[in-house]
N, C-alpha and C. Protein backbone atom coordinates (compact mmCIF):
# COMPACT_ATOMS: atom_id res chain seq x y z
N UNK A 1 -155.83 13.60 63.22
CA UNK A 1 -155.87 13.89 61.81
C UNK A 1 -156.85 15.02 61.59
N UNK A 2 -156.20 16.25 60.93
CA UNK A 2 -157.59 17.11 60.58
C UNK A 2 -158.34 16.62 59.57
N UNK A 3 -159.74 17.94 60.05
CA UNK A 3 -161.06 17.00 59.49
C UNK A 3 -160.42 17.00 57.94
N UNK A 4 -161.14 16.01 57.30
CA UNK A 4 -161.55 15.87 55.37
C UNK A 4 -160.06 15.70 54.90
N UNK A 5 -159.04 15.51 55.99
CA UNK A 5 -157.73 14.95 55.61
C UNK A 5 -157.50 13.44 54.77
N UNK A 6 -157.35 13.49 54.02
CA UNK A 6 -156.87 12.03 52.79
C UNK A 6 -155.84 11.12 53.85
N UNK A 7 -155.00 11.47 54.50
CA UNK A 7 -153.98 10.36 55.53
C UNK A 7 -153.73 11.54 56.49
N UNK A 8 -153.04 11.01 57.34
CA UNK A 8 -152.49 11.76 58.65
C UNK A 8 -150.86 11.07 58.06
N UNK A 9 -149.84 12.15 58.96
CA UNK A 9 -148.45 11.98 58.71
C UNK A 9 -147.41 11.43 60.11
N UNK A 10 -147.03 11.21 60.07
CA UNK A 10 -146.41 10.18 61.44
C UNK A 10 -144.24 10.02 61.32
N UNK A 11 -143.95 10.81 61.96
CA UNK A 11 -142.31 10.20 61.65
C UNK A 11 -141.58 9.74 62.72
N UNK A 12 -141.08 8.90 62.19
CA UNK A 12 -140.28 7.87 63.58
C UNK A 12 -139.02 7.82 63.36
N UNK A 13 -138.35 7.37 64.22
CA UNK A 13 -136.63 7.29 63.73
C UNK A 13 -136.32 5.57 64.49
N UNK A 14 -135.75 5.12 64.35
CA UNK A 14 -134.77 3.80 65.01
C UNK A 14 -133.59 3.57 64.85
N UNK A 15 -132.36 2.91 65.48
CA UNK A 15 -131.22 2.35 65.14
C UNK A 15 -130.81 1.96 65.57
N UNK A 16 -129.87 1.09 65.41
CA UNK A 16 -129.10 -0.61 65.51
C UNK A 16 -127.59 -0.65 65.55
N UNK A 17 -127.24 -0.74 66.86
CA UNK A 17 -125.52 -0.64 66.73
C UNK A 17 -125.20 -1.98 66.13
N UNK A 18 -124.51 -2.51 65.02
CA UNK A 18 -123.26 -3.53 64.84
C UNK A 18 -122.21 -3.48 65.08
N UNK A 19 -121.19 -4.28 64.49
CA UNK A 19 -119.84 -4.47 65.07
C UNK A 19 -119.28 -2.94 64.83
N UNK A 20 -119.11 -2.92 63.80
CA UNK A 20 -118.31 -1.55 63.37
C UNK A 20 -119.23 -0.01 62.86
N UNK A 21 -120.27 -0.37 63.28
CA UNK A 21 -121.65 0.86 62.62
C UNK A 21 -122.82 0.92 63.48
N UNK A 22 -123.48 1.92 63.33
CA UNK A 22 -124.83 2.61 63.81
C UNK A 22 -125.32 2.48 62.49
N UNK A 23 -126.66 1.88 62.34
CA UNK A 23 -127.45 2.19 61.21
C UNK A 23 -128.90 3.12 62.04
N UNK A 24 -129.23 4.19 61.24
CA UNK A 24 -130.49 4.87 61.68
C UNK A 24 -131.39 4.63 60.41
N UNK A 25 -132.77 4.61 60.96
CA UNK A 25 -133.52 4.56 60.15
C UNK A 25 -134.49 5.27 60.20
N UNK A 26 -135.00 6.69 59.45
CA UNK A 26 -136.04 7.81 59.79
C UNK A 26 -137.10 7.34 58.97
N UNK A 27 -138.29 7.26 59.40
CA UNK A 27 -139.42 7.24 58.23
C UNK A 27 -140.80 8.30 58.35
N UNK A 28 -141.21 8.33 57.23
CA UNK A 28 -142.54 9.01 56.93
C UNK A 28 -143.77 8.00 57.02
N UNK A 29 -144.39 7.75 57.82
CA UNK A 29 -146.02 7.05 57.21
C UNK A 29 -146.61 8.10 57.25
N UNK A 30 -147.38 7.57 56.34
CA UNK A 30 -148.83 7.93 55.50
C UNK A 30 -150.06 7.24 56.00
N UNK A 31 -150.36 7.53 56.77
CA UNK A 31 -151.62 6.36 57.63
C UNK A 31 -152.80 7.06 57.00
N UNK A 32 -153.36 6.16 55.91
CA UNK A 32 -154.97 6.45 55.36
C UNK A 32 -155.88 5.60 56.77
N UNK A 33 -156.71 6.29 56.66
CA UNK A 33 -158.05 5.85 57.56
C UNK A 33 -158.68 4.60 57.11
N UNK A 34 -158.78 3.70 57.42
CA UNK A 34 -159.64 2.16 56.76
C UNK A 34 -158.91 1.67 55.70
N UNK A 35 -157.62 2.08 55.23
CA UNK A 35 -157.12 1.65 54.16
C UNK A 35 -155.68 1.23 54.15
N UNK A 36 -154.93 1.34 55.42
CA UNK A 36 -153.39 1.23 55.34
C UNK A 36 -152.91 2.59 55.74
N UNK A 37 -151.56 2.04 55.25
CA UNK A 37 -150.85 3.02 55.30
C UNK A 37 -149.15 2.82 54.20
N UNK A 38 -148.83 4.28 53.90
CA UNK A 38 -147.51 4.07 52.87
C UNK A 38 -146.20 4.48 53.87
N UNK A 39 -145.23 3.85 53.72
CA UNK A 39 -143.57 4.47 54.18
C UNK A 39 -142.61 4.42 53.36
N UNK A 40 -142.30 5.72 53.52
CA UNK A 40 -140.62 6.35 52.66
C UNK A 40 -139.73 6.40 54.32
N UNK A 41 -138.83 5.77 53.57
CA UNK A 41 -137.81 5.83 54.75
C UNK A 41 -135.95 6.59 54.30
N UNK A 42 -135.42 6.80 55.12
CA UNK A 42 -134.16 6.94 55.19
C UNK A 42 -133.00 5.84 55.80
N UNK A 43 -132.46 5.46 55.43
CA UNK A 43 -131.41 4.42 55.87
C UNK A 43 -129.65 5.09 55.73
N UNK A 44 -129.65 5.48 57.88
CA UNK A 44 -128.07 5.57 57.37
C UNK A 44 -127.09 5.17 58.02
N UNK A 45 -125.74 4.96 57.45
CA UNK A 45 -124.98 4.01 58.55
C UNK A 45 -123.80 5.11 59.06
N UNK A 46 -123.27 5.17 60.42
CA UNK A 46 -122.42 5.93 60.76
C UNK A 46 -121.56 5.16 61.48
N UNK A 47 -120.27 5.91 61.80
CA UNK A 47 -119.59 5.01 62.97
C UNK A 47 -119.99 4.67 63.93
N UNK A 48 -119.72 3.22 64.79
CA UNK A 48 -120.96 2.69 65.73
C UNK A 48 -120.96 3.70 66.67
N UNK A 49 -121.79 4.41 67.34
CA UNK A 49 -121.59 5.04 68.59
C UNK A 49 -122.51 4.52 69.86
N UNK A 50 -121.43 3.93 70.87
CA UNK A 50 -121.93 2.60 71.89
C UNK A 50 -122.60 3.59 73.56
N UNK A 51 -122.64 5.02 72.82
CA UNK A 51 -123.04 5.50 74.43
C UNK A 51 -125.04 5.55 73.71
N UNK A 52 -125.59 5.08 74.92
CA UNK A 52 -127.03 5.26 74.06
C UNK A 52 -127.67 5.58 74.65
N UNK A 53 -127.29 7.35 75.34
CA UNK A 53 -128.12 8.76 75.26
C UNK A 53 -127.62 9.39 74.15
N UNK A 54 -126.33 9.42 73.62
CA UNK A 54 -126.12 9.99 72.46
C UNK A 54 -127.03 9.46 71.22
N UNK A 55 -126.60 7.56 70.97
CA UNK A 55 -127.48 7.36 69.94
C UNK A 55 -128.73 7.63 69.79
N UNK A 56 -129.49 7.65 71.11
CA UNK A 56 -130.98 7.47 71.14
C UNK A 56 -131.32 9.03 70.84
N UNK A 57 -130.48 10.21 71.45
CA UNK A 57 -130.81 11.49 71.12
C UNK A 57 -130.50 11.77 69.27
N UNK A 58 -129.81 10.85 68.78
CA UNK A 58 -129.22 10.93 67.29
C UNK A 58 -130.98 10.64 66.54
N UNK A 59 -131.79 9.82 66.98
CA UNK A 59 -132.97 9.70 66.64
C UNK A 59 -133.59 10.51 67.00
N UNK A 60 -134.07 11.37 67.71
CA UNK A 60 -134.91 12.62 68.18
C UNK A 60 -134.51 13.51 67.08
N UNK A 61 -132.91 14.14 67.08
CA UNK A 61 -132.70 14.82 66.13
C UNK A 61 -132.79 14.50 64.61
N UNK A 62 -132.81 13.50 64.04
CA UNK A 62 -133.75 12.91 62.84
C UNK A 62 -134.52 13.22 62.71
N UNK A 63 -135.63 12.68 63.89
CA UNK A 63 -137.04 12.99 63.81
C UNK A 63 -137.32 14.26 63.82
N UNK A 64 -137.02 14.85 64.81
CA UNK A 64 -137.44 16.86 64.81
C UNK A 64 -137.09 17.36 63.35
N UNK A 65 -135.68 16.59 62.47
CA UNK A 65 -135.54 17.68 61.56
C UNK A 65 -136.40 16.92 60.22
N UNK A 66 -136.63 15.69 60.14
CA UNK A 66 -137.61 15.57 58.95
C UNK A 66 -138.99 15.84 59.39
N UNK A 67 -139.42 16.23 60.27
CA UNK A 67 -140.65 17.19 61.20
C UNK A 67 -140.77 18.26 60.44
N UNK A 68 -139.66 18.90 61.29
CA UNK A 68 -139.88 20.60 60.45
C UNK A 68 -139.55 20.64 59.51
N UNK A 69 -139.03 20.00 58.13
CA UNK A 69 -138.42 19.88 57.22
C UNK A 69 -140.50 19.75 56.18
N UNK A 70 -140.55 18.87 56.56
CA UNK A 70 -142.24 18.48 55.99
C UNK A 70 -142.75 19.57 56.50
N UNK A 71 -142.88 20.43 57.57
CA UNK A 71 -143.89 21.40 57.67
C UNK A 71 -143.52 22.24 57.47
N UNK A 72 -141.97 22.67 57.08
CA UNK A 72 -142.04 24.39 56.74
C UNK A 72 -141.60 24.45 55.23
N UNK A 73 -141.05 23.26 54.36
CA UNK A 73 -140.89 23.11 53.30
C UNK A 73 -142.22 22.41 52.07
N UNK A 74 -142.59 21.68 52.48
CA UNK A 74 -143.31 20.62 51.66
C UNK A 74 -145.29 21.38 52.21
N UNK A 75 -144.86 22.10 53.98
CA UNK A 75 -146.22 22.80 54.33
C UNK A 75 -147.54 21.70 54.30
N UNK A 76 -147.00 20.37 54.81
CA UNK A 76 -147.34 19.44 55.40
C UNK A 76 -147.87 19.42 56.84
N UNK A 77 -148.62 19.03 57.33
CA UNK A 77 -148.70 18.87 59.31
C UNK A 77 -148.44 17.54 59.12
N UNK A 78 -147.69 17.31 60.33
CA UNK A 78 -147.02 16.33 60.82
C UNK A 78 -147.91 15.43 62.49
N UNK A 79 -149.07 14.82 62.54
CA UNK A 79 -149.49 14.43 63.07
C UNK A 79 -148.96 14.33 64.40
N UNK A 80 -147.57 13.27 64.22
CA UNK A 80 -147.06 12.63 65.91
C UNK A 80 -145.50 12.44 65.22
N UNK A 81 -144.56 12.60 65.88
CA UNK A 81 -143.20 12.18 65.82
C UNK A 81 -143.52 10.99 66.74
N UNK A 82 -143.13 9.77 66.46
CA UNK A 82 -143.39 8.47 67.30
C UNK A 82 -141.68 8.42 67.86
N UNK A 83 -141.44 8.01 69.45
CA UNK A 83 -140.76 8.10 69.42
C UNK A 83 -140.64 6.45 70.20
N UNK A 84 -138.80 5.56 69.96
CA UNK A 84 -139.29 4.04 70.00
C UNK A 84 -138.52 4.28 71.64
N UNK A 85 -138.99 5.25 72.20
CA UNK A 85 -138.73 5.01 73.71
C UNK A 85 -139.89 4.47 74.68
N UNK A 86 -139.76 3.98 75.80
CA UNK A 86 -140.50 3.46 76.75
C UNK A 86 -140.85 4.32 78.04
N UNK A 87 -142.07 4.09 78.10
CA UNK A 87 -143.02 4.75 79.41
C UNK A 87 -142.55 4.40 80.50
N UNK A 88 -142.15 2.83 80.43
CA UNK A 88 -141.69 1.99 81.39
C UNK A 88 -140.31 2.70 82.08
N UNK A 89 -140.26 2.65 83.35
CA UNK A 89 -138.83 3.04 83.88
C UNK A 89 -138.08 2.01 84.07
N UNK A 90 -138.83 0.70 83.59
CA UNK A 90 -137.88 -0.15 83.41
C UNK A 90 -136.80 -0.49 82.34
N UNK A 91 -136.95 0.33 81.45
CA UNK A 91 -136.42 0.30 80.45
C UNK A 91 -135.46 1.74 80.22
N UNK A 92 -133.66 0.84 79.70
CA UNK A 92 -133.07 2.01 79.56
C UNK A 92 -133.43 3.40 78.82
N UNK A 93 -134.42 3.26 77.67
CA UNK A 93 -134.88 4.27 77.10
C UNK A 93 -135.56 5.57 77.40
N UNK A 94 -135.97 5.07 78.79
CA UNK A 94 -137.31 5.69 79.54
C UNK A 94 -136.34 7.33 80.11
N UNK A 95 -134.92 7.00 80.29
CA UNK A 95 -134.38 8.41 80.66
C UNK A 95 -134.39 9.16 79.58
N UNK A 96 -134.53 9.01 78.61
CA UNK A 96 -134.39 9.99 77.32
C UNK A 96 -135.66 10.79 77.08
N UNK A 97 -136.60 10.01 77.53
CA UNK A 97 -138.37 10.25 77.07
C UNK A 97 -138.91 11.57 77.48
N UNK A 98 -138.25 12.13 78.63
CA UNK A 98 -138.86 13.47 79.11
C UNK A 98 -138.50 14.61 78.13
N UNK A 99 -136.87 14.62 77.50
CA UNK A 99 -136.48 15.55 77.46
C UNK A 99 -136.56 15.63 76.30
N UNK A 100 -136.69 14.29 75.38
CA UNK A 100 -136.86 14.10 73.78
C UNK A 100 -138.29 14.60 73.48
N UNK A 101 -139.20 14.41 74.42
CA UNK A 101 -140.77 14.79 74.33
C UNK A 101 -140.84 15.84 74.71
N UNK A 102 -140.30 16.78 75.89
CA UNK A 102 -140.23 18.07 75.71
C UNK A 102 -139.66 18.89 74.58
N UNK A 103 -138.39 18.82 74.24
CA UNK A 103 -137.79 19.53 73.04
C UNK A 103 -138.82 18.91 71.75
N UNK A 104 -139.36 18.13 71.16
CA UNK A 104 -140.69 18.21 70.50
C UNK A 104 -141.34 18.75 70.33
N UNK A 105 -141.94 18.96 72.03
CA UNK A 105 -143.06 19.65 71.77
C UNK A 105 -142.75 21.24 71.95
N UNK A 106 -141.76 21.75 72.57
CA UNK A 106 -141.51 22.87 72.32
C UNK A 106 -141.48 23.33 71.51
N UNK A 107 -141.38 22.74 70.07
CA UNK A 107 -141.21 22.87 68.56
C UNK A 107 -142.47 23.14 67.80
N UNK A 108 -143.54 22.34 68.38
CA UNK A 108 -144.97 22.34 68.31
C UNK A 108 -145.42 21.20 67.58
N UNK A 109 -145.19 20.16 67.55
CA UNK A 109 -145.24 18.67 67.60
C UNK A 109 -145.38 17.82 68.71
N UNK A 110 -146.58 17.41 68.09
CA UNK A 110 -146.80 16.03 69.26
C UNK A 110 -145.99 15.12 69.28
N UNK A 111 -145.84 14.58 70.20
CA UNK A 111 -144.85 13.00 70.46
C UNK A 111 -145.59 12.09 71.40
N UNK A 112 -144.65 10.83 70.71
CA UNK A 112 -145.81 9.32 70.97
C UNK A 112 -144.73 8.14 71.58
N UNK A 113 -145.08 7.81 72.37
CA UNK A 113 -144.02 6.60 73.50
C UNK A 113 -144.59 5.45 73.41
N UNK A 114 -144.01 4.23 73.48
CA UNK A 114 -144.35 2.77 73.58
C UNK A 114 -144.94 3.26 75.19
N UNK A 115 -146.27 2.30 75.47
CA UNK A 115 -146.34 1.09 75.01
C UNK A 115 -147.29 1.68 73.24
N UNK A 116 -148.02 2.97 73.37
CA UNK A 116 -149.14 3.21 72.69
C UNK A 116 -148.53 2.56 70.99
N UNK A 117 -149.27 2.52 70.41
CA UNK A 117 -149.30 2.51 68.80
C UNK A 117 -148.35 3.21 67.90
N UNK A 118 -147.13 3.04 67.63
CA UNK A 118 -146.23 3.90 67.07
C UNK A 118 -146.13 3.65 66.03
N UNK A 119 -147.05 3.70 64.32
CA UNK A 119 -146.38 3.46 63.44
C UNK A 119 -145.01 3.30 62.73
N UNK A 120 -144.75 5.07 62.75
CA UNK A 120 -142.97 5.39 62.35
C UNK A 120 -142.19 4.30 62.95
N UNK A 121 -142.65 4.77 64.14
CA UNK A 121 -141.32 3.72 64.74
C UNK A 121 -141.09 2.65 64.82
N UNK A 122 -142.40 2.00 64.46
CA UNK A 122 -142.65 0.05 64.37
C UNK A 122 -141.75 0.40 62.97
N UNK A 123 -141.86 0.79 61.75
CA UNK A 123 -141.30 0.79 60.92
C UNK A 123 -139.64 0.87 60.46
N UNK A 124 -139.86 2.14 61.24
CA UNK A 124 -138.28 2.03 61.61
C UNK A 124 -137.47 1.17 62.34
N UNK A 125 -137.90 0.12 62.85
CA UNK A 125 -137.22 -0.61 63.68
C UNK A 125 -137.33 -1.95 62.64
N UNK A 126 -138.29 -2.19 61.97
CA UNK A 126 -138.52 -3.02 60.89
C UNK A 126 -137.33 -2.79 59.91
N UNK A 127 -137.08 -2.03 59.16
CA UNK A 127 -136.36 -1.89 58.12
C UNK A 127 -134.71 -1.55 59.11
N UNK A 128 -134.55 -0.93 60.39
CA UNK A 128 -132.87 -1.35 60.56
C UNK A 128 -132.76 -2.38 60.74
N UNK A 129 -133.48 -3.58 61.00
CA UNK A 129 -132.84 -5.22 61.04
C UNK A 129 -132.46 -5.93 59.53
C-alpha cells in the first residue's frame, strides 16, 4: 500500500461450473488498514465451459481487464490481482499459475497465489456459491 494511502485495492476473479452454466465472479476490495475492508463485485453467468485452462484463463482475463480498467480510467493503483490458483503442484490449478502471473506482471501488476492471503479471491469464491 503506498505511504498515507486511505485502503489499498486488490482484484480477484472466481468461478463455478453448474449443470448448464459458468458463473464468474470479479471483485474489487478495498482493504482499509485496522479497519476492514469493502467489496463491489461482478456476477456473470455464461455457457458452462468444462475445459478448465480455458475457464481458469476466463478469470485472469477478468482480472487483468478490471486491473487496467481502475488504473488507466478511474487512475487508481491496483495493489495485487489475487489470483485463486495454487502454489501446490498438487493441484490442477498450479499449471495455469506461471503463465497467468507472468502475463500480469508483464502488464505491471503484482499477482498473489494460495496458499498466501488472497482477499479478492476469498471473495470471489464466496459470492459464486
Amino acid at each position: 500500500m503506498a505511504s498515507g494511502a486511505l485502503f489499498s485495492l486488490h482484484v480477484g476473479c472466481d468461478s463455478q461450473n453448474y449443470r448448464c452454466h459458468t458463473v464468474y465472479v470479479t471483485t474489487v476490495v478495498f482493504r482499509y488498514p485496522q479497519a476492514g475492508a469493502h467489496v463491489i463485485y461482478r456476477k456473470e453467468k455464461v455457457p458452462r465451459i468444462s475445459d478448465m485452462w480455458t475457464k481458469l484463463w476466463g478469470e485472469t482475463e477478468r482480472s487483468v481487464a478490471l486491473a487496467h480498467l481502475l488504473r488507466e480510467e478511474a487512475e487508481v493503483e491496483v495493489e495485487q490481482i489475487d489470483l485463486d490458483f495454487n502454489t501446490d503442484p498438487a493441484y490442477p490449478s498450479n499449471k495455469l499459475l506461471s503463465a497467468s502471473a507472468g502475463y500480469i506482471q508483464s502488464l505491471g501488476f503484482q499477482s498473489g497465489a494460495k496458499p498466501d492471503l488472497l482477499m479478492a479471491a476469498w471473495a470471489a469464491d464466496a459470492l459464486c456459491h
